[in-house]
C-alpha atoms as a PDB file:
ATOM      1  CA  UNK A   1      92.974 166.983 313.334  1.00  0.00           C
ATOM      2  CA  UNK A   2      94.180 170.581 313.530  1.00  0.00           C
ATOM      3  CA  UNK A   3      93.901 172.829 310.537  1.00  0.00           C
ATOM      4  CA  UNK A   4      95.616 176.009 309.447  1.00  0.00           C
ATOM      5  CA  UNK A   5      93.566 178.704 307.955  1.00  0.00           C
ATOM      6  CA  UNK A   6      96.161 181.019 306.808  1.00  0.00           C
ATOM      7  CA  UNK A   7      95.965 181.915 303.286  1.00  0.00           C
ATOM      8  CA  UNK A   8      98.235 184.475 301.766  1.00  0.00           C
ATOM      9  CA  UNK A   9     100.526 182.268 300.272  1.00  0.00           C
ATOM     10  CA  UNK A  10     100.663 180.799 297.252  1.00  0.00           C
ATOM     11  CA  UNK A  11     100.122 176.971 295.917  1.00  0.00           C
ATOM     12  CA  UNK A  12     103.140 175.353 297.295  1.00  0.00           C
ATOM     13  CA  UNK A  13     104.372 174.537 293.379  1.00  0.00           C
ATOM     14  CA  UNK A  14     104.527 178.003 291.928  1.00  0.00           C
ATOM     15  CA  UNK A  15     107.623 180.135 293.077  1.00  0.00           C
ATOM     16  CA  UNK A  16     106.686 183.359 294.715  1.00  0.00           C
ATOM     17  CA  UNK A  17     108.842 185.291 291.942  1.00  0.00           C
ATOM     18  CA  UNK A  18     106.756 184.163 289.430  1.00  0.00           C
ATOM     19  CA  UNK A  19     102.828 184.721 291.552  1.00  0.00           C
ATOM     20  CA  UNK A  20     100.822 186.961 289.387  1.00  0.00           C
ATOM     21  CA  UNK A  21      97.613 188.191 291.579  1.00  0.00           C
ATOM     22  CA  UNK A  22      95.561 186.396 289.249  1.00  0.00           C
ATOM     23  CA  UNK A  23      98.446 183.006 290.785  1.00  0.00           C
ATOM     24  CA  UNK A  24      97.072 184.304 294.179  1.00  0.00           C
ATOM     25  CA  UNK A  25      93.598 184.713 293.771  1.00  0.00           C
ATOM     26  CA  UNK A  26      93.314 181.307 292.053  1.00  0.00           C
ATOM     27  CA  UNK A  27      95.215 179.444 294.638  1.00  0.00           C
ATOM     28  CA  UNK A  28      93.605 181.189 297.507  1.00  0.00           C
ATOM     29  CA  UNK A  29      90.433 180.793 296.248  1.00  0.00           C
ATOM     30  CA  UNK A  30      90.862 177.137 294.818  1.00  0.00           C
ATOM     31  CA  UNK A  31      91.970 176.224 298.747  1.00  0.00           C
ATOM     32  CA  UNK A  32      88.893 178.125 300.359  1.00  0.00           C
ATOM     33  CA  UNK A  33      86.963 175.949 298.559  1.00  0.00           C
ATOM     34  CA  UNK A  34      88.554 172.833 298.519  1.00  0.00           C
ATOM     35  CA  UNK A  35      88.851 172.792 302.095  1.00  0.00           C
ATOM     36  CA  UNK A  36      85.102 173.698 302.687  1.00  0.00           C
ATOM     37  CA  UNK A  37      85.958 177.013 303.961  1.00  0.00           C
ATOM     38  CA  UNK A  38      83.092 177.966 300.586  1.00  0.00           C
ATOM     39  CA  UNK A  39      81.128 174.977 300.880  1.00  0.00           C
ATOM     40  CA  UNK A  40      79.073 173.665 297.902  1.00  0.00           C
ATOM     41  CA  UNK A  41      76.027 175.717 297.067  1.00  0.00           C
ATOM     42  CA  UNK A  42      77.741 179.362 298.122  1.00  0.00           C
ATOM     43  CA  UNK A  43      76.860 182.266 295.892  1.00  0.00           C
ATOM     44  CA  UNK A  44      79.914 183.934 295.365  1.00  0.00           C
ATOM     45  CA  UNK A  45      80.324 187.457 293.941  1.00  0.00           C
ATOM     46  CA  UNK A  46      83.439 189.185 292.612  1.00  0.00           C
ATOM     47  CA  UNK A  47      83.074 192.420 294.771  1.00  0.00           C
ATOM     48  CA  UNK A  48      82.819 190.303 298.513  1.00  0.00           C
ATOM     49  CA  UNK A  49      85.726 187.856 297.042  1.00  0.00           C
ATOM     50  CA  UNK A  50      87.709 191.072 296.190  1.00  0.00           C
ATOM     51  CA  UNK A  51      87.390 192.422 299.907  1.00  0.00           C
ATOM     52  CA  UNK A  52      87.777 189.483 301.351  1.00  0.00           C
ATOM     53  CA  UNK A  53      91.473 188.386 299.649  1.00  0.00           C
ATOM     54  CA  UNK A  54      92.288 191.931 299.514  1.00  0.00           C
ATOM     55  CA  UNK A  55      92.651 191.713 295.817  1.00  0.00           C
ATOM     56  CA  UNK A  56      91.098 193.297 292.507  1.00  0.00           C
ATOM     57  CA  UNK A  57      87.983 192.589 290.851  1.00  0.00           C
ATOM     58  CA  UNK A  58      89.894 191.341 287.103  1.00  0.00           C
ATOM     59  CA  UNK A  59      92.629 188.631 289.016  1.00  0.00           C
ATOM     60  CA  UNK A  60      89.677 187.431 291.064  1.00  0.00           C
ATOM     61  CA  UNK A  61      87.050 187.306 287.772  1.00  0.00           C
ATOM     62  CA  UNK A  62      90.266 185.511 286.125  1.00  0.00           C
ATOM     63  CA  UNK A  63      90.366 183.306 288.773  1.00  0.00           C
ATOM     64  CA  UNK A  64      87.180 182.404 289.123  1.00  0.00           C
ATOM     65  CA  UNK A  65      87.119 181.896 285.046  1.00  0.00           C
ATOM     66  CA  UNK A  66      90.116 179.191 286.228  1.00  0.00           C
ATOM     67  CA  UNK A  67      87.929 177.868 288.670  1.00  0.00           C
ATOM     68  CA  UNK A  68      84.921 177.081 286.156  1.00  0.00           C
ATOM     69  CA  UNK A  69      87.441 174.694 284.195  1.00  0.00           C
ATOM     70  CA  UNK A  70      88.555 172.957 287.265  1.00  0.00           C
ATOM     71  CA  UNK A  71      84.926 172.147 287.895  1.00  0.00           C
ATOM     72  CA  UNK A  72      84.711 173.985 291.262  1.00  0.00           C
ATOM     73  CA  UNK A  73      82.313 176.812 290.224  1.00  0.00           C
ATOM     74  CA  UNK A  74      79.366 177.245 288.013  1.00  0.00           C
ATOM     75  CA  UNK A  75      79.697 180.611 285.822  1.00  0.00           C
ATOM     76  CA  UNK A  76      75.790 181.300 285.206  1.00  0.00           C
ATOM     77  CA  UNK A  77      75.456 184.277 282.986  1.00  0.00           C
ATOM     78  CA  UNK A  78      73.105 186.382 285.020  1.00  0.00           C
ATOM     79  CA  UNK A  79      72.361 184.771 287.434  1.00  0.00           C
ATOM     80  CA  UNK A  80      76.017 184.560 289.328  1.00  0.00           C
ATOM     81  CA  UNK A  81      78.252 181.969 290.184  1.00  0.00           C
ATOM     82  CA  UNK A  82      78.341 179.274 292.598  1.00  0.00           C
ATOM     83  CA  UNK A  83      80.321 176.243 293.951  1.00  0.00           C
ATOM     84  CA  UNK A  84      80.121 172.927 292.413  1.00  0.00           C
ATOM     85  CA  UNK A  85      78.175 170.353 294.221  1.00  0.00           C
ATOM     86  CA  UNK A  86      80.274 167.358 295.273  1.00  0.00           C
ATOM     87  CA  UNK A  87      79.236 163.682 293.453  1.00  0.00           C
ATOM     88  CA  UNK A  88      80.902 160.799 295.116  1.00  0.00           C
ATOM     89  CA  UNK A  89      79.923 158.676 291.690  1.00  0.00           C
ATOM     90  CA  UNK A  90      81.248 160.949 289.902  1.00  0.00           C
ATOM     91  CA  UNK A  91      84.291 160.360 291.589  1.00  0.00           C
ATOM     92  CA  UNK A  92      84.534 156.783 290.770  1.00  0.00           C
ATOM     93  CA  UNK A  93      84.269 157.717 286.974  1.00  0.00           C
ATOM     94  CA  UNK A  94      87.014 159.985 287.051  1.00  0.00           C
ATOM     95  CA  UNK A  95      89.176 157.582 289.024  1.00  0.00           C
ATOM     96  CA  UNK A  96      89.091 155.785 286.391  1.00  0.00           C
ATOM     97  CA  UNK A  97      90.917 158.269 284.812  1.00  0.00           C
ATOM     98  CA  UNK A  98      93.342 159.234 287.075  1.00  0.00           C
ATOM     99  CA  UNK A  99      94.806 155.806 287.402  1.00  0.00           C
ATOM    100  CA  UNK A 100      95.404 155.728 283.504  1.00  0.00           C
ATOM    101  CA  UNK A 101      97.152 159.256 283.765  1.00  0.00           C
ATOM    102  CA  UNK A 102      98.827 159.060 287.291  1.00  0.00           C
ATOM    103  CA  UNK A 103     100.663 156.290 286.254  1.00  0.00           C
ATOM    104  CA  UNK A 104     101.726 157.404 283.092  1.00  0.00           C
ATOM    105  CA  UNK A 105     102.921 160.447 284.403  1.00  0.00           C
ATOM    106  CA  UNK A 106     104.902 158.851 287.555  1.00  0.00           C
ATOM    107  CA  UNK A 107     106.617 156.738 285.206  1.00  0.00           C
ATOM    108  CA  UNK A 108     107.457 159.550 283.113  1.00  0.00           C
ATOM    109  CA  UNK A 109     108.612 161.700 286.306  1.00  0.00           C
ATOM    110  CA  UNK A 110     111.227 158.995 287.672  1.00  0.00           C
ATOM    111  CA  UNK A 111     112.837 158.494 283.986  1.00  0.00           C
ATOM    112  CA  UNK A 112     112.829 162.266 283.581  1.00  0.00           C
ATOM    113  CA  UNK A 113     113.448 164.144 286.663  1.00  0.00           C
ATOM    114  CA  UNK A 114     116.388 166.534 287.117  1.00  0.00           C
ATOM    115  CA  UNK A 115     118.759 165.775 289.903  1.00  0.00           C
ATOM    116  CA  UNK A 116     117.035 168.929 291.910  1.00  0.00           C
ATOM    117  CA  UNK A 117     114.050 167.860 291.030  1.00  0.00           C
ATOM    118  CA  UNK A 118     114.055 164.307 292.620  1.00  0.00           C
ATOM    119  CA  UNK A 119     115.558 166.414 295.739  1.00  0.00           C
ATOM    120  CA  UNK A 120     112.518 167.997 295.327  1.00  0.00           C
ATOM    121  CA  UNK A 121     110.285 164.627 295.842  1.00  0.00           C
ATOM    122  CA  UNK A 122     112.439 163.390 298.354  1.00  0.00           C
ATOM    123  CA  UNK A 123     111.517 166.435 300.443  1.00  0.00           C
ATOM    124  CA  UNK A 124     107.567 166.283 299.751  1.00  0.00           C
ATOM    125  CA  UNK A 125     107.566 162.304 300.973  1.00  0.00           C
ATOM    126  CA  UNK A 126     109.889 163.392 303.759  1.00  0.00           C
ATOM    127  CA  UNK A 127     106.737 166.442 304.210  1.00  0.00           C
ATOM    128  CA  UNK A 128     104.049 164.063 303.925  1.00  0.00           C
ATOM    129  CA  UNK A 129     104.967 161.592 306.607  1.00  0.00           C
ATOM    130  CA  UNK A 130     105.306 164.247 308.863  1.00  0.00           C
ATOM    131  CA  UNK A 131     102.239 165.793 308.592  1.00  0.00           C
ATOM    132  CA  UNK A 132     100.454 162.662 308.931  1.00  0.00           C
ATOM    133  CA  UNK A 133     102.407 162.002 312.336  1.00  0.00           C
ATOM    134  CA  UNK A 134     101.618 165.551 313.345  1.00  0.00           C
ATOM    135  CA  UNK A 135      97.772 165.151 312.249  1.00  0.00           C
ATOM    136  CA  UNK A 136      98.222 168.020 310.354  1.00  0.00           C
ATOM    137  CA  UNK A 137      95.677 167.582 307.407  1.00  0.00           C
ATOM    138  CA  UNK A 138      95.756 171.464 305.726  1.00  0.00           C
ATOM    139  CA  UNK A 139      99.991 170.686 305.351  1.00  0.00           C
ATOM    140  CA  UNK A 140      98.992 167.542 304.215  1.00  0.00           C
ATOM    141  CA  UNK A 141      96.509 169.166 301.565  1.00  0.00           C
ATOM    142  CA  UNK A 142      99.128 171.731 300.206  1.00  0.00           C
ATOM    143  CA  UNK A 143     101.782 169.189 300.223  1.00  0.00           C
ATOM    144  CA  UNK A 144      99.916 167.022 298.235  1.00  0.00           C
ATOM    145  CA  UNK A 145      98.973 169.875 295.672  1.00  0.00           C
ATOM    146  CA  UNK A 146     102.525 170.923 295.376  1.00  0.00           C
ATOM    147  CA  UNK A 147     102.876 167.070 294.272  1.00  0.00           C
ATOM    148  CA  UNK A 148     100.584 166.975 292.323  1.00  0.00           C
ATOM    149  CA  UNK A 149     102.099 170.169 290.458  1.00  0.00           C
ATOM    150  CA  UNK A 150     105.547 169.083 290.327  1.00  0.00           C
ATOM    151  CA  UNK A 151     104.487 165.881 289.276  1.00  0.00           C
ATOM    152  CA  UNK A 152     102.889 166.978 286.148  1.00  0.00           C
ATOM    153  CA  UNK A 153     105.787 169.902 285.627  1.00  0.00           C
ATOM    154  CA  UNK A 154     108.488 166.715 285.563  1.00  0.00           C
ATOM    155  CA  UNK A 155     106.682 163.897 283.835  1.00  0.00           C
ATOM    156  CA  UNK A 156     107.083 166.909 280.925  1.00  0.00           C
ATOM    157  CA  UNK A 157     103.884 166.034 278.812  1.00  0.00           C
ATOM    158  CA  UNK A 158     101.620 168.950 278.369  1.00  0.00           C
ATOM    159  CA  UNK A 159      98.569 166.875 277.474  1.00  0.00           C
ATOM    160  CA  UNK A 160      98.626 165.043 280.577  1.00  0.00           C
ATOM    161  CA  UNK A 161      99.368 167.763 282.653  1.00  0.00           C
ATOM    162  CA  UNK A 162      96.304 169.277 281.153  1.00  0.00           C
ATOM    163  CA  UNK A 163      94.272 166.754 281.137  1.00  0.00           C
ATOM    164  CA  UNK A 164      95.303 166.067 285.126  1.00  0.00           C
ATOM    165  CA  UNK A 165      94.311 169.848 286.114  1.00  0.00           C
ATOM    166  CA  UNK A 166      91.032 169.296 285.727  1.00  0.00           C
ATOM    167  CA  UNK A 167      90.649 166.338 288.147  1.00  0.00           C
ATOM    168  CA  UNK A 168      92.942 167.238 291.144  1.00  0.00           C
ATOM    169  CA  UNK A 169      90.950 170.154 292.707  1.00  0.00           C
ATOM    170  CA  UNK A 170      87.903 168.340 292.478  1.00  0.00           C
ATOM    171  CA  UNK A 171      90.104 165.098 293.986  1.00  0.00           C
ATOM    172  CA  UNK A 172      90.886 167.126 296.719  1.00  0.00           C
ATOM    173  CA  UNK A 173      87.809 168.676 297.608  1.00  0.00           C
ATOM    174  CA  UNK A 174      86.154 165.215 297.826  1.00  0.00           C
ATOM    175  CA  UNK A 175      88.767 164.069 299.983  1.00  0.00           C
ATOM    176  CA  UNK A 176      88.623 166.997 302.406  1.00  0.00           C
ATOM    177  CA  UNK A 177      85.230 166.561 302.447  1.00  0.00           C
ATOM    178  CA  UNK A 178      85.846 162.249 303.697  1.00  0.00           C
ATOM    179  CA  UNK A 179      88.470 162.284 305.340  1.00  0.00           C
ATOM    180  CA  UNK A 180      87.315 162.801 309.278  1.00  0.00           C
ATOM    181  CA  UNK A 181      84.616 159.659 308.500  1.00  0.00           C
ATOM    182  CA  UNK A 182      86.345 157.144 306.390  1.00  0.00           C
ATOM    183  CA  UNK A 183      90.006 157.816 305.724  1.00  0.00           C
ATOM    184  CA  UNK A 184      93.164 156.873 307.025  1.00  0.00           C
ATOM    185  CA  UNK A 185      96.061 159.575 306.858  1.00  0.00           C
ATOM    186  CA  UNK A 186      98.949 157.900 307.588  1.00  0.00           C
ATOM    187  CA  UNK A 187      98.171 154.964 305.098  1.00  0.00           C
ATOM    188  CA  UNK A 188      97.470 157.857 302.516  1.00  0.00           C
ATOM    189  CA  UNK A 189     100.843 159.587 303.245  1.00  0.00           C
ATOM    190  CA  UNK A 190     102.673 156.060 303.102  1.00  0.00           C
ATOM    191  CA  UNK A 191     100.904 155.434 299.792  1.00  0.00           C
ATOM    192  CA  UNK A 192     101.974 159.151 298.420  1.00  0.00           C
ATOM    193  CA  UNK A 193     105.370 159.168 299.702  1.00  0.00           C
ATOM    194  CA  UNK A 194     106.201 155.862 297.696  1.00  0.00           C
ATOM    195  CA  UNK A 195     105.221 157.342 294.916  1.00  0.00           C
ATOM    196  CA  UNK A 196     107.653 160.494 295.842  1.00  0.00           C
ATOM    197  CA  UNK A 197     110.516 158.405 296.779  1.00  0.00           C
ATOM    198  CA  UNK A 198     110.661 156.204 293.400  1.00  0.00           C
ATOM    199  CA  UNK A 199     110.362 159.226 291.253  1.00  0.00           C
ATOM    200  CA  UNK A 200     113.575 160.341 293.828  1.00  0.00           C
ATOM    201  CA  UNK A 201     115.170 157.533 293.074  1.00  0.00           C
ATOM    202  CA  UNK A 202     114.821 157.329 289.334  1.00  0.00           C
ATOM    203  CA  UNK A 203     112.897 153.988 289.288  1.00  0.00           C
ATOM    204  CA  UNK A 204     110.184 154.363 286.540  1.00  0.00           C
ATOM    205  CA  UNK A 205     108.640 150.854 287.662  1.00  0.00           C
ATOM    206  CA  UNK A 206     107.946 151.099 291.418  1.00  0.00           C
ATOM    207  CA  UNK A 207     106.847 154.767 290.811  1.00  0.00           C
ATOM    208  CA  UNK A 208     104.097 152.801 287.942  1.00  0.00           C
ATOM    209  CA  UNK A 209     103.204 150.357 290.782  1.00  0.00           C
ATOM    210  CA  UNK A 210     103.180 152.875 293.533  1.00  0.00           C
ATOM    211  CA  UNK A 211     100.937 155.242 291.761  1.00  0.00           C
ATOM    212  CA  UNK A 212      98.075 152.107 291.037  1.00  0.00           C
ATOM    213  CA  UNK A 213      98.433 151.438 295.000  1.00  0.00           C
ATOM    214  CA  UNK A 214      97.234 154.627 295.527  1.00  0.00           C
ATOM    215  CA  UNK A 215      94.544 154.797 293.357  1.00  0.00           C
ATOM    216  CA  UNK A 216      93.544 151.469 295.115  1.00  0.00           C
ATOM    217  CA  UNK A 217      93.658 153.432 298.385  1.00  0.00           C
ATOM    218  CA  UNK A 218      91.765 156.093 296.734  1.00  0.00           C
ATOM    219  CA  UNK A 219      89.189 154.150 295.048  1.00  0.00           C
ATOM    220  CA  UNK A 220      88.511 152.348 298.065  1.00  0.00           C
ATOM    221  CA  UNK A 221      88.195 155.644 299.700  1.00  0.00           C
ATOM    222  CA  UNK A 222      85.498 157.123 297.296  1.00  0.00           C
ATOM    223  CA  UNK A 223      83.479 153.217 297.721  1.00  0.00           C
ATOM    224  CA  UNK A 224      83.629 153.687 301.330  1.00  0.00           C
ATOM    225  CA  UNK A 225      81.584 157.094 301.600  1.00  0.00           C
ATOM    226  CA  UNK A 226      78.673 155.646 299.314  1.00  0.00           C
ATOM    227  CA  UNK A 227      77.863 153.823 302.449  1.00  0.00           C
ATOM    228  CA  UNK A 228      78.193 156.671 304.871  1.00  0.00           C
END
């Protein structure tokens, strides 16, 4: 599958109006590691991060501080800071999780979503099939993490979206990690885009049932690469 590597953008979900550098160092940094561009294990210091994104030493030490609650890096006072390893069982436990909150907050998406905003799903579904047809997984990765955003922005219920920040960067990451062995991208567009189009078209229900068929999908996923 062909990837992209450009960088100097910001996650899909935040308007470039509103992208602090601290915004741009987080996102850039969350996708260099997410997408094993900083694999796990990589000693990362402030200075070389700084050079490398062209940006200041505080947005990327903010960043980084961002990073540590997402679970991607390890602040070690001292000693320096590294990426997070990658635990498939730990994966499984937080599924369990994510099923509880991602349906919650797909329910609460389709009853609550403005009119723009169900434009707004309509066009990531519409986004997601076609980078699955085009095998194009890094558009598939920012697509779903501009989902992921706007779902938790419209299901308007700061706990969950809290609680769901923690878990999708490490999500991702194991994914990205998978996906060339065991996955199936077109199935795992299908299965996102359902959930897209119900919260479209304001039914509460189907975007409940999609959501668990996707964690099915997922879960299966994370069982299949115990065995790999």
């Amino acid at each position: 599958m062909k990837s992209k590597t450009s960088l100097k953008r910001p996650a899909p979900h935040i308007r470039p109006d509103d992208v602090t550098l601290t915004d741009r160092a987080y996102g850039e940094l969350e996708e260099l590691i997410v997408t094993l561009q900083l694999p796990p294990g990589t000693v990362l210091s402030e200075h070389t991060l700084a050079e490398r994104l062209d940006i200041g030493r505080t947005p990327i030490r903010e960043a980084l501080q961002r990073l540590a609650r997402d679970g991607l890096v390890v602040i070690m006072p001292r000693r320096g800071i590294l990426v997070s390893d990658i635990n498939p069982r730990l994966q499984l436990r937080l599924l369990e999780v994510r099923r509880e909150l991602e349906r919650l907050m797909a329910r609460l998406a389709a009853e609550r979503a403005t009119a723009a905003e169900r434009q707004q799903f309509a066009e990531v579904a519409r986004g997601m099939l076609k980078a699955a047809t085009q095998a194009d997984d890094m558009e598939f990765m920012r697509l779903d993490q501009h989902f992921n955003g706007l779902i938790a922005t419209v299901a308007r219920n700061e706990f969950a979206r809290r609680s769901m920040g923690l878990m999708n960067a490490l999500s991702r990451r194991f994914w990205y990690q998978h996906y060339q062995e065991v996955a199936d991208l077109p199935l795992a567009a299908k299965l996102h885009a359902a959930v897209a189009e119900a919260v479209a078209e304001g039914k509460p229900k189907a975007a409940a049932t999609a959501s668990d068929r996707l964690i099915d999908y997922i879960e299966d996923f994370a069982r299949k690469t115990l065995d790999t």
